[in-house]
C-alpha atoms as a PDB file:
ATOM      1  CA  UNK A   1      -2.958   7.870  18.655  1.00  0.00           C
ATOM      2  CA  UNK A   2      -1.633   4.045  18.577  1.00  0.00           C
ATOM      3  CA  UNK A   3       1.804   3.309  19.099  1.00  0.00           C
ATOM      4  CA  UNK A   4       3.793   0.447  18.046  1.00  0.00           C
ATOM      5  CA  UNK A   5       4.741  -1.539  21.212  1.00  0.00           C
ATOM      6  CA  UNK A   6       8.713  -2.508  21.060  1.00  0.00           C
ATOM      7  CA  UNK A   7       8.599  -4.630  24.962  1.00  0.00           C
ATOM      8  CA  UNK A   8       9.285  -7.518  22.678  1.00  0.00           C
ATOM      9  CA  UNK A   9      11.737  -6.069  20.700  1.00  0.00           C
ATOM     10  CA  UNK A  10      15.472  -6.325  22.176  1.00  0.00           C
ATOM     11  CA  UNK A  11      17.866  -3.974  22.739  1.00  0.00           C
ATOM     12  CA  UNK A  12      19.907  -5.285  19.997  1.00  0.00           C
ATOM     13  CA  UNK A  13      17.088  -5.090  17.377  1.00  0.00           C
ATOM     14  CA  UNK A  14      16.291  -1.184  18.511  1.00  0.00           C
ATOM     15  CA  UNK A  15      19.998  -0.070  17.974  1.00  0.00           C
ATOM     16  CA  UNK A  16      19.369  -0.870  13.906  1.00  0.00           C
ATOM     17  CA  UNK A  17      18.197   1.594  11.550  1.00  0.00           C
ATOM     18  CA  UNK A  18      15.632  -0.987  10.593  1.00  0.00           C
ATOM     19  CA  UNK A  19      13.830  -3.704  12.057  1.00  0.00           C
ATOM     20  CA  UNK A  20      11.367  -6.503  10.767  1.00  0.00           C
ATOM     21  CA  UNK A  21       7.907  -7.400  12.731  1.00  0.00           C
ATOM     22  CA  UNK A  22       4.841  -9.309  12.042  1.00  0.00           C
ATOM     23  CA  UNK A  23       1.439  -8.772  13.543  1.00  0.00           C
ATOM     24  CA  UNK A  24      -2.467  -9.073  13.658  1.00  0.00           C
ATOM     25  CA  UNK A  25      -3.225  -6.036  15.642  1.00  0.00           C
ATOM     26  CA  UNK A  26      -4.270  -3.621  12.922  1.00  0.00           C
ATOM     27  CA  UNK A  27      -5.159  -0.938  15.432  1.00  0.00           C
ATOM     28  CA  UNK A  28      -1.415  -0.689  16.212  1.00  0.00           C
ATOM     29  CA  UNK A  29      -1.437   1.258  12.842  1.00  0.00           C
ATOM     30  CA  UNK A  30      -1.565   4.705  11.678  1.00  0.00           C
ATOM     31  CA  UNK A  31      -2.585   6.687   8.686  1.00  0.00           C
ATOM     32  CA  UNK A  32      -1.231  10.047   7.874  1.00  0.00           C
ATOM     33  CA  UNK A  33      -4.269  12.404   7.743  1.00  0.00           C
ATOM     34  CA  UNK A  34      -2.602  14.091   4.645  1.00  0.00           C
ATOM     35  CA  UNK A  35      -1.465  10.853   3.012  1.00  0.00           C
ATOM     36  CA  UNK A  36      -3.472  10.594  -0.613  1.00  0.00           C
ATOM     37  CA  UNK A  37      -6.245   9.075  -1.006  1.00  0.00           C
ATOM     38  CA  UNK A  38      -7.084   5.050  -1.011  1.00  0.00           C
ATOM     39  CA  UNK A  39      -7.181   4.166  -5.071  1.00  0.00           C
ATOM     40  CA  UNK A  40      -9.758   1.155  -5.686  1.00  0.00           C
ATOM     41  CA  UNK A  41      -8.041  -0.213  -8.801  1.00  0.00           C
ATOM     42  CA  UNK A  42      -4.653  -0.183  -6.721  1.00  0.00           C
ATOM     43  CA  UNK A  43      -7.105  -2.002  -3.871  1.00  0.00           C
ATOM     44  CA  UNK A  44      -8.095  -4.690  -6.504  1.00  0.00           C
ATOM     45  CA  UNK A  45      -4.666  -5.259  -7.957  1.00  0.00           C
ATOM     46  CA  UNK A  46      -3.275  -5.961  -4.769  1.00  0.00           C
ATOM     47  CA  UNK A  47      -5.688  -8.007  -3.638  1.00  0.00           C
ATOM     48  CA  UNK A  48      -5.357 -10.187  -6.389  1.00  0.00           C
ATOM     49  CA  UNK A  49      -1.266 -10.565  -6.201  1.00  0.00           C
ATOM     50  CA  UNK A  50      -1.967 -11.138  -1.832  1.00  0.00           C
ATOM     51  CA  UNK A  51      -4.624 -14.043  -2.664  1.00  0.00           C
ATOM     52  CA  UNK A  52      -2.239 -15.867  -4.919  1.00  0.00           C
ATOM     53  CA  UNK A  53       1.765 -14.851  -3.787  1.00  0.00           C
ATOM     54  CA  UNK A  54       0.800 -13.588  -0.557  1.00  0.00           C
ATOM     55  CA  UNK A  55       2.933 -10.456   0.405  1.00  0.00           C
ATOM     56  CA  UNK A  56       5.153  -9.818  -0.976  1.00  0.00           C
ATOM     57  CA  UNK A  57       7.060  -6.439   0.440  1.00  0.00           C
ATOM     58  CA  UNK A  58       6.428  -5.103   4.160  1.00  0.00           C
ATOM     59  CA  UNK A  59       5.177  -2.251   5.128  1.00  0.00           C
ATOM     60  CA  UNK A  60       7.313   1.131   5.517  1.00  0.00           C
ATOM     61  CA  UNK A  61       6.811   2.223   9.234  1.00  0.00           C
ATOM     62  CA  UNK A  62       7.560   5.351  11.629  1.00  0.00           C
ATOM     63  CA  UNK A  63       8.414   4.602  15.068  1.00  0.00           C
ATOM     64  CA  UNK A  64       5.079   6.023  16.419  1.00  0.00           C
ATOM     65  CA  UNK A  65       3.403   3.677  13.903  1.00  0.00           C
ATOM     66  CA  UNK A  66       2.796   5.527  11.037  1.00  0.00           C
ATOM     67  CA  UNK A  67       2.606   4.114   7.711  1.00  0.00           C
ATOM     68  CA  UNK A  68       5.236   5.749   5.726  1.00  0.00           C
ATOM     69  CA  UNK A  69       4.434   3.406   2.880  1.00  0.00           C
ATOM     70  CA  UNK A  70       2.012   0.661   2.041  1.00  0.00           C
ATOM     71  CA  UNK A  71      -1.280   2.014   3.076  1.00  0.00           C
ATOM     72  CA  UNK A  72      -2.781   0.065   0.270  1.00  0.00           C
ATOM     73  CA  UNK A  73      -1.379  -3.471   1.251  1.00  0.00           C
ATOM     74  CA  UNK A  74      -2.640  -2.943   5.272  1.00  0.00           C
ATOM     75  CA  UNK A  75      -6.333  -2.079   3.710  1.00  0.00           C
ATOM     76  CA  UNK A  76      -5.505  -5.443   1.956  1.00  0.00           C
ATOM     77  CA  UNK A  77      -4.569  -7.494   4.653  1.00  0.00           C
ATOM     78  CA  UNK A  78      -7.157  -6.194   6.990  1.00  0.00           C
ATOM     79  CA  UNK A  79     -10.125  -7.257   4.498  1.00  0.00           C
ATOM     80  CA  UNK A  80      -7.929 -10.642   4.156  1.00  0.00           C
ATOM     81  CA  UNK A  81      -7.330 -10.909   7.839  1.00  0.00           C
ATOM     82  CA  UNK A  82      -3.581 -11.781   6.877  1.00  0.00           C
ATOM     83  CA  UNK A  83      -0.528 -11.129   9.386  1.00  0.00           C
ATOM     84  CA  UNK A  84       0.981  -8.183   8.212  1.00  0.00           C
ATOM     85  CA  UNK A  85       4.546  -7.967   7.675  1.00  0.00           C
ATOM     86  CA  UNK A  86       6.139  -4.249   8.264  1.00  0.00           C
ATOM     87  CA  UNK A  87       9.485  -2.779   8.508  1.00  0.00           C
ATOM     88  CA  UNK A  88      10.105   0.004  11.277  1.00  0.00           C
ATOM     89  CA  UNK A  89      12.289   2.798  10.138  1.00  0.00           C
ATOM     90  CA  UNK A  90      13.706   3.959  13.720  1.00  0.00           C
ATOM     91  CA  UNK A  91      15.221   7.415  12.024  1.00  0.00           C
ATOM     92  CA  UNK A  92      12.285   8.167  10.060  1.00  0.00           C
ATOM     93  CA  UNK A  93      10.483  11.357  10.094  1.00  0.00           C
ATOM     94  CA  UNK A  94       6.891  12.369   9.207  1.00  0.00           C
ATOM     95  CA  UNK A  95       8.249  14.561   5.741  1.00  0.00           C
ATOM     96  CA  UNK A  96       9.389  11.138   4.999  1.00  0.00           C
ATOM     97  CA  UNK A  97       6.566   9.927   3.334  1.00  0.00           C
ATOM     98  CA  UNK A  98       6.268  12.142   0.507  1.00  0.00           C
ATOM     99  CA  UNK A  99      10.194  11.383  -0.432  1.00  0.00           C
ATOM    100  CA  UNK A 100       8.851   7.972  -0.379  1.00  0.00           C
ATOM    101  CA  UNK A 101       5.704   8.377  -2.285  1.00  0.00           C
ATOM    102  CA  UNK A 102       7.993  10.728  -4.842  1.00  0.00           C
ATOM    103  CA  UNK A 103       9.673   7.810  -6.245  1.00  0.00           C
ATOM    104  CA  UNK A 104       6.610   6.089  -7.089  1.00  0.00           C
ATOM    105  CA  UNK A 105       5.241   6.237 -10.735  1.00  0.00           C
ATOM    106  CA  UNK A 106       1.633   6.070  -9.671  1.00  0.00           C
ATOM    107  CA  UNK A 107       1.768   9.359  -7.931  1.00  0.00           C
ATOM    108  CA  UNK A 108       0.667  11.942  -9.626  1.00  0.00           C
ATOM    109  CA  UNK A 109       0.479  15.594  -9.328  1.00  0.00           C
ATOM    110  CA  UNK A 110      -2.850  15.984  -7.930  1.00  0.00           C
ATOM    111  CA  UNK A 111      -1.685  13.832  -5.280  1.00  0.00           C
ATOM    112  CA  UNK A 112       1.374  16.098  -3.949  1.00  0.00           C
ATOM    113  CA  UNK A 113      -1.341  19.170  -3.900  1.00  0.00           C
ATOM    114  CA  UNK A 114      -3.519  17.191  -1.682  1.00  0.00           C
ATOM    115  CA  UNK A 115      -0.320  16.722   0.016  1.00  0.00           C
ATOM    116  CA  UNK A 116       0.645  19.612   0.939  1.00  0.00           C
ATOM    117  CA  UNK A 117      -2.816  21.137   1.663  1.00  0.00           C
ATOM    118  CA  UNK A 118      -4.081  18.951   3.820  1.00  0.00           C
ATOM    119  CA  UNK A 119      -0.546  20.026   5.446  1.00  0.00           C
ATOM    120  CA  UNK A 120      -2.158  23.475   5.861  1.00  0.00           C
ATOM    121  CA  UNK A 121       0.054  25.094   2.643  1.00  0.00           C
ATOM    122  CA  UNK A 122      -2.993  28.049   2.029  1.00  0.00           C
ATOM    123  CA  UNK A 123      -1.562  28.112  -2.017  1.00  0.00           C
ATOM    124  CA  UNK A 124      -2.074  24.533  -2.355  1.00  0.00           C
ATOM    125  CA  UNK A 125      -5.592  24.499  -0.346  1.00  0.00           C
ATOM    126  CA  UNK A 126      -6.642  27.206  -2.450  1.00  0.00           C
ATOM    127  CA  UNK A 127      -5.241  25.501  -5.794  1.00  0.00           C
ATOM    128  CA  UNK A 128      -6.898  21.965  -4.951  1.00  0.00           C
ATOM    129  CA  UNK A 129      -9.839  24.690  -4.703  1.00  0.00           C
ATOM    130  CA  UNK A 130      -9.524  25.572  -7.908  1.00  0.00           C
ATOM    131  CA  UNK A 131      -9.151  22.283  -9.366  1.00  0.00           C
ATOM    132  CA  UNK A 132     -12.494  21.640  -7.951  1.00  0.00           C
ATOM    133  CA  UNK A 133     -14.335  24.648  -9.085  1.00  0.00           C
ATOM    134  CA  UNK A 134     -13.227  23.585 -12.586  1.00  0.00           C
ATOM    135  CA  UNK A 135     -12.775  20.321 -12.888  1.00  0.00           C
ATOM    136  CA  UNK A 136     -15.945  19.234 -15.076  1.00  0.00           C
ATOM    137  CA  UNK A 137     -14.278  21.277 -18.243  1.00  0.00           C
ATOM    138  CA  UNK A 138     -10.700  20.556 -17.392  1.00  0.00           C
ATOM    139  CA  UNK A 139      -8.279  18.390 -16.616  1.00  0.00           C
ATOM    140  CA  UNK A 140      -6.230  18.893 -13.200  1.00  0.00           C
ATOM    141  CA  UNK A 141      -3.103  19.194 -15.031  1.00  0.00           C
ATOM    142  CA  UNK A 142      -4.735  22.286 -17.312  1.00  0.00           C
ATOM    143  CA  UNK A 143      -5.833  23.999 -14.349  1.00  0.00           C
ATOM    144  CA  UNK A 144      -2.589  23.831 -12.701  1.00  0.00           C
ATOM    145  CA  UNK A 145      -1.215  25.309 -15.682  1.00  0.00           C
ATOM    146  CA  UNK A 146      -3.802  27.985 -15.676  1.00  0.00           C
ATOM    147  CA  UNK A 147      -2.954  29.208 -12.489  1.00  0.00           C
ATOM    148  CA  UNK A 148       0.680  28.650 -12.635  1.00  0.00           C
ATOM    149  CA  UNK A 149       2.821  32.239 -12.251  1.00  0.00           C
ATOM    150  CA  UNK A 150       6.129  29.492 -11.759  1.00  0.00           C
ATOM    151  CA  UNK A 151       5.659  27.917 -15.200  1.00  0.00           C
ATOM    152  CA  UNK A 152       7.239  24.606 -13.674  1.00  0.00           C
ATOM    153  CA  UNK A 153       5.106  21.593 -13.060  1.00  0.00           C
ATOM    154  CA  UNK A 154       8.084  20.153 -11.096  1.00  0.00           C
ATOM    155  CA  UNK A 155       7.732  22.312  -8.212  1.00  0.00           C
ATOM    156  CA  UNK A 156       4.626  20.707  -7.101  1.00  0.00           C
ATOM    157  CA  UNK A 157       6.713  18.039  -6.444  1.00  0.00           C
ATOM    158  CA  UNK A 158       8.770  20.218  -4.109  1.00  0.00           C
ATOM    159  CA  UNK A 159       5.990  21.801  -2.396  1.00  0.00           C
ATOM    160  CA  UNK A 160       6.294  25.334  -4.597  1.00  0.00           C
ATOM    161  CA  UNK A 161       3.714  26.832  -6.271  1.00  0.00           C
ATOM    162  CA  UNK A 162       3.070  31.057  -6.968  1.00  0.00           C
ATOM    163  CA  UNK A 163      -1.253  31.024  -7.658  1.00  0.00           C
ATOM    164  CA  UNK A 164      -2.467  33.809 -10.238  1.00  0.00           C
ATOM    165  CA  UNK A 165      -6.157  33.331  -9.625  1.00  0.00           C
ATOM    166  CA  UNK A 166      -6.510  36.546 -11.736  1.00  0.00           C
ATOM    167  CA  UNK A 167      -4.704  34.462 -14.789  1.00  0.00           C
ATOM    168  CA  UNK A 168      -6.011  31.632 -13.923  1.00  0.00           C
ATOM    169  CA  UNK A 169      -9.559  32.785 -14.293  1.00  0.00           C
ATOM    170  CA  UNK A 170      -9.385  34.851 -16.989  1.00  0.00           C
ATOM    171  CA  UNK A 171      -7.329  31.489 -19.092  1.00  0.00           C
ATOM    172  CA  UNK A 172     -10.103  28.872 -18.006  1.00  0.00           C
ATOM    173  CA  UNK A 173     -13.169  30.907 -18.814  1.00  0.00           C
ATOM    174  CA  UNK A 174     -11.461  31.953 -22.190  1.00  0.00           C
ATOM    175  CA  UNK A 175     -11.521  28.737 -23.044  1.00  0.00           C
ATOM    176  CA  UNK A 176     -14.106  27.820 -21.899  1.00  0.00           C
ATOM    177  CA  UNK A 177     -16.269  29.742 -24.672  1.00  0.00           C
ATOM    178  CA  UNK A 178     -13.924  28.959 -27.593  1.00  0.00           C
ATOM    179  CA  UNK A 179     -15.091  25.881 -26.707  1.00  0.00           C
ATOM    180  CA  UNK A 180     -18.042  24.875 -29.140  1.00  0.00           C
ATOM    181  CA  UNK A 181     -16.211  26.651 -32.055  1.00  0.00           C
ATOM    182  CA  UNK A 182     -12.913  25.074 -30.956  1.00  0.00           C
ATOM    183  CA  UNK A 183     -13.100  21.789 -30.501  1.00  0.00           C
ATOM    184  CA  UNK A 184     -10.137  20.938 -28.218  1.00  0.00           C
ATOM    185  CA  UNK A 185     -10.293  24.564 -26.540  1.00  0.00           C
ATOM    186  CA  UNK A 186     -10.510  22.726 -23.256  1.00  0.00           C
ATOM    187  CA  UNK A 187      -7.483  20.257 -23.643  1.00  0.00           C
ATOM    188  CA  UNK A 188      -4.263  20.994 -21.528  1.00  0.00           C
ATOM    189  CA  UNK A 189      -2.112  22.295 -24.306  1.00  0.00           C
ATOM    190  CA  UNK A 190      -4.488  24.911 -25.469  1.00  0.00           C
ATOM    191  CA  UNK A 191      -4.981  25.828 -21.722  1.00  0.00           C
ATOM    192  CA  UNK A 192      -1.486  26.298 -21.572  1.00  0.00           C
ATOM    193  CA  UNK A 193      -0.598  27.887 -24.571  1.00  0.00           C
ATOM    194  CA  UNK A 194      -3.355  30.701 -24.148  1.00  0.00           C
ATOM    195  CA  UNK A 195      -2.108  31.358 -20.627  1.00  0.00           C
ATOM    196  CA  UNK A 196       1.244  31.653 -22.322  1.00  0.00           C
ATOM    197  CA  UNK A 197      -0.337  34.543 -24.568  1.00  0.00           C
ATOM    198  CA  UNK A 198      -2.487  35.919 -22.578  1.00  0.00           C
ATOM    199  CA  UNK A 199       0.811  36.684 -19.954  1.00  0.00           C
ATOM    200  CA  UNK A 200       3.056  38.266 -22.337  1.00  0.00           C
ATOM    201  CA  UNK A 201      -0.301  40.202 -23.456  1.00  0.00           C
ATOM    202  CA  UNK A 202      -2.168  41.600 -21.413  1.00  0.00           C
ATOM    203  CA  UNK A 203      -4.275  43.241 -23.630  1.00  0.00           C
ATOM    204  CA  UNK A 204      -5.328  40.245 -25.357  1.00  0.00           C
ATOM    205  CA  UNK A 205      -8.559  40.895 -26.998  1.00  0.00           C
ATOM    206  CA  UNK A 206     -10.813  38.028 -26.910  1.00  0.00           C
ATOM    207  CA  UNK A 207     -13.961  39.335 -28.124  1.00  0.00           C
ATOM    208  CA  UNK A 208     -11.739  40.394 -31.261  1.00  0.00           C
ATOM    209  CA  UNK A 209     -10.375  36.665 -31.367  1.00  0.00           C
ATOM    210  CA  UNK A 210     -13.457  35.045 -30.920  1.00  0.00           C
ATOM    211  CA  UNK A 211     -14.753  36.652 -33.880  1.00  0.00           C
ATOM    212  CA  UNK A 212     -11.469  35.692 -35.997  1.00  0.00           C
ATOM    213  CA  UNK A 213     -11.477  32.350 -34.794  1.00  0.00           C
ATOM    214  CA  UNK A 214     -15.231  31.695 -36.547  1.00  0.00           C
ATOM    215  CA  UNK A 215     -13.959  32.800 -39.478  1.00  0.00           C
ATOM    216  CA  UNK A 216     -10.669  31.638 -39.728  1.00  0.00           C
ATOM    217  CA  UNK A 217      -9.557  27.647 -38.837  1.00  0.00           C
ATOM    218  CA  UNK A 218      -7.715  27.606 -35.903  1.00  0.00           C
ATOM    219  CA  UNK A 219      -5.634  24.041 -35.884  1.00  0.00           C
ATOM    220  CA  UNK A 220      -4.715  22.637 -32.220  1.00  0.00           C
ATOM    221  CA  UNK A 221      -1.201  20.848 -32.205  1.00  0.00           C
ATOM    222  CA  UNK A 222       0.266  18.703 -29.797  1.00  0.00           C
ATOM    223  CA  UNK A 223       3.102  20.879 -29.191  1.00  0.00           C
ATOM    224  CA  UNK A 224       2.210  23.804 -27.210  1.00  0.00           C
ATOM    225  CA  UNK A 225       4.850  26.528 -28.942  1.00  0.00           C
ATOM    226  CA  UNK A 226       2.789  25.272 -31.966  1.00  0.00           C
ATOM    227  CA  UNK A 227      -0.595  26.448 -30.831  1.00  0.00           C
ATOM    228  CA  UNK A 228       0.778  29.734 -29.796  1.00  0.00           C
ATOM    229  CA  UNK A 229       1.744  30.309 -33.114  1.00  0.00           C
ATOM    230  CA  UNK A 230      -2.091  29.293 -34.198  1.00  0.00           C
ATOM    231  CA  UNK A 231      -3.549  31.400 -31.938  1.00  0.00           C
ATOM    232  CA  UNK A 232      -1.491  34.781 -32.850  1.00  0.00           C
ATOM    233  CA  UNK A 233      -1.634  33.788 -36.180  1.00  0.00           C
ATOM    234  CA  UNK A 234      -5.509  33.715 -36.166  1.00  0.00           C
ATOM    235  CA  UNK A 235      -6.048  36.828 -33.891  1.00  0.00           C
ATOM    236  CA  UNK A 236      -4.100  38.602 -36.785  1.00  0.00           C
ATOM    237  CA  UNK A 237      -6.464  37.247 -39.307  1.00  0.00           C
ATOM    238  CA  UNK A 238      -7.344  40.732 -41.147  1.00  0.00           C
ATOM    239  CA  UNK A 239      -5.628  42.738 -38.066  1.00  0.00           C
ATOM    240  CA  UNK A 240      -4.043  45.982 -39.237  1.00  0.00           C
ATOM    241  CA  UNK A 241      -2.492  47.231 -36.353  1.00  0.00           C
ATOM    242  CA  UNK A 242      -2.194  45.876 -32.695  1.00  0.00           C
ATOM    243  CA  UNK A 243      -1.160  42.821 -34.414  1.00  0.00           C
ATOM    244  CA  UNK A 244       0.712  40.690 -31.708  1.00  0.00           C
ATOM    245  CA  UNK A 245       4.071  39.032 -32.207  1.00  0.00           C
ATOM    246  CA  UNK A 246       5.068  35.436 -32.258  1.00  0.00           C
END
């Protein structure tokens, strides 16, 4: 592991909460192993803005010499071979970096379950998993819903998640089939609306809605209450008892 060397920093500097450096030596540098992934487009975009401002905001640093942020803008400057400007954070702390990364728009959801997996959290290794598995018929967010026993995307954010692989299953491959009779069976509000149904009843019949749903237009909204009421409505198509409630 590299450490920042401070023999040229005084005594003054250290007692602040922050300090500013500039160097060349990249290898003094480190990444988090369970910091997301380098995005090309953010690569490119950055590049562009460095060749014609130059930097503009320092790195975000640890006092072992972690990047806490600005990963993207050191991968920058080391192609560049540009003196890279960083601020050391001497009270920071390695959970730091996703409270950082939280407040960025760019971040999305998929990025705080590679987070915390690759921080050994078993639900969120077996849920990035499972977004895998899937991931050529849905999007991410849909199979996070799928899965979802919390019914809150927010507590990804927080590092909570309660995986029904049972649910989840049962939800994806449903829709799955619908989908060459359905046309948007596969998009993230029909995902979530079926798991919806499919919870409060357990004894959802799909071979019995299949058959309804080639006989009887089934419309998906944008609003997921919406398709709920499409899909009871068309499993009731002709239904005389069992008939489920909206």
């Amino acid at each position: 592991m590299n450490t920042i060397n401070f023999k040229q920093t005084t005594n003054k500097m250290i007692t602040k909460k922050f300090t500013l450096h500039s160097t060349t030596d990249y290898s003094i540098f480190n990444i988090y192993k369970f910091n997301r992934k380098l995005n090309q487009k953010n690569l490119n975009n950055i590049e562009k803005s460095i060749k014609v401002k130059g930097q503009k905001q320092p790195l975000l640093v640890s006092p072992d010499g972690y990047v806490v942020d600005g990963q993207h803008r050191l991968e920058v400057l080391r192609k560049l071979n540009i003196p890279v400007w960083y601020v050391i954070n001497h009270e920071t702390k390695t959970d730091d970096i996703i409270t950082v990364n939280t407040e960025r728009k760019d971040l999305t959801l998929v990025d705080y379950v590679r987070y915390y997996a690759k921080r050994g959290d078993l639900t969120f290794k077996r849920l990035l998993q499972k977004i895998e598995e899937w991931k050529d018929d849905f999007a991410p967010i849909a199979i996070m819903d799928a899965y979802d026993s919390s019914v809150s995307r927010i507590r990804i954010k927080q590092g909570v998640y309660v995986i029904n692989e049972i649910l989840g299953n049962e939800v994806l491959a449903m829709c799955k089939m619908l989908n060459h009779i359905i046309s948007r069976s596969t998009t993230t509000v029909f995902v979530c609306a079926m798991r919806k149904i499919v919870r409060k009843y357990p004894d959802f019949d799909i071979e019995h809605f299949y058959k309804n749903v080639q006989e009887c237009r089934l419309n998906v909204y944008s609003r997921r209450e919406e398709v709920c009421e499409e899909i009871i409505r068309v499993y009731n198509f002709r239904k005389k008892k069992g008939k489920l409630k909206i």
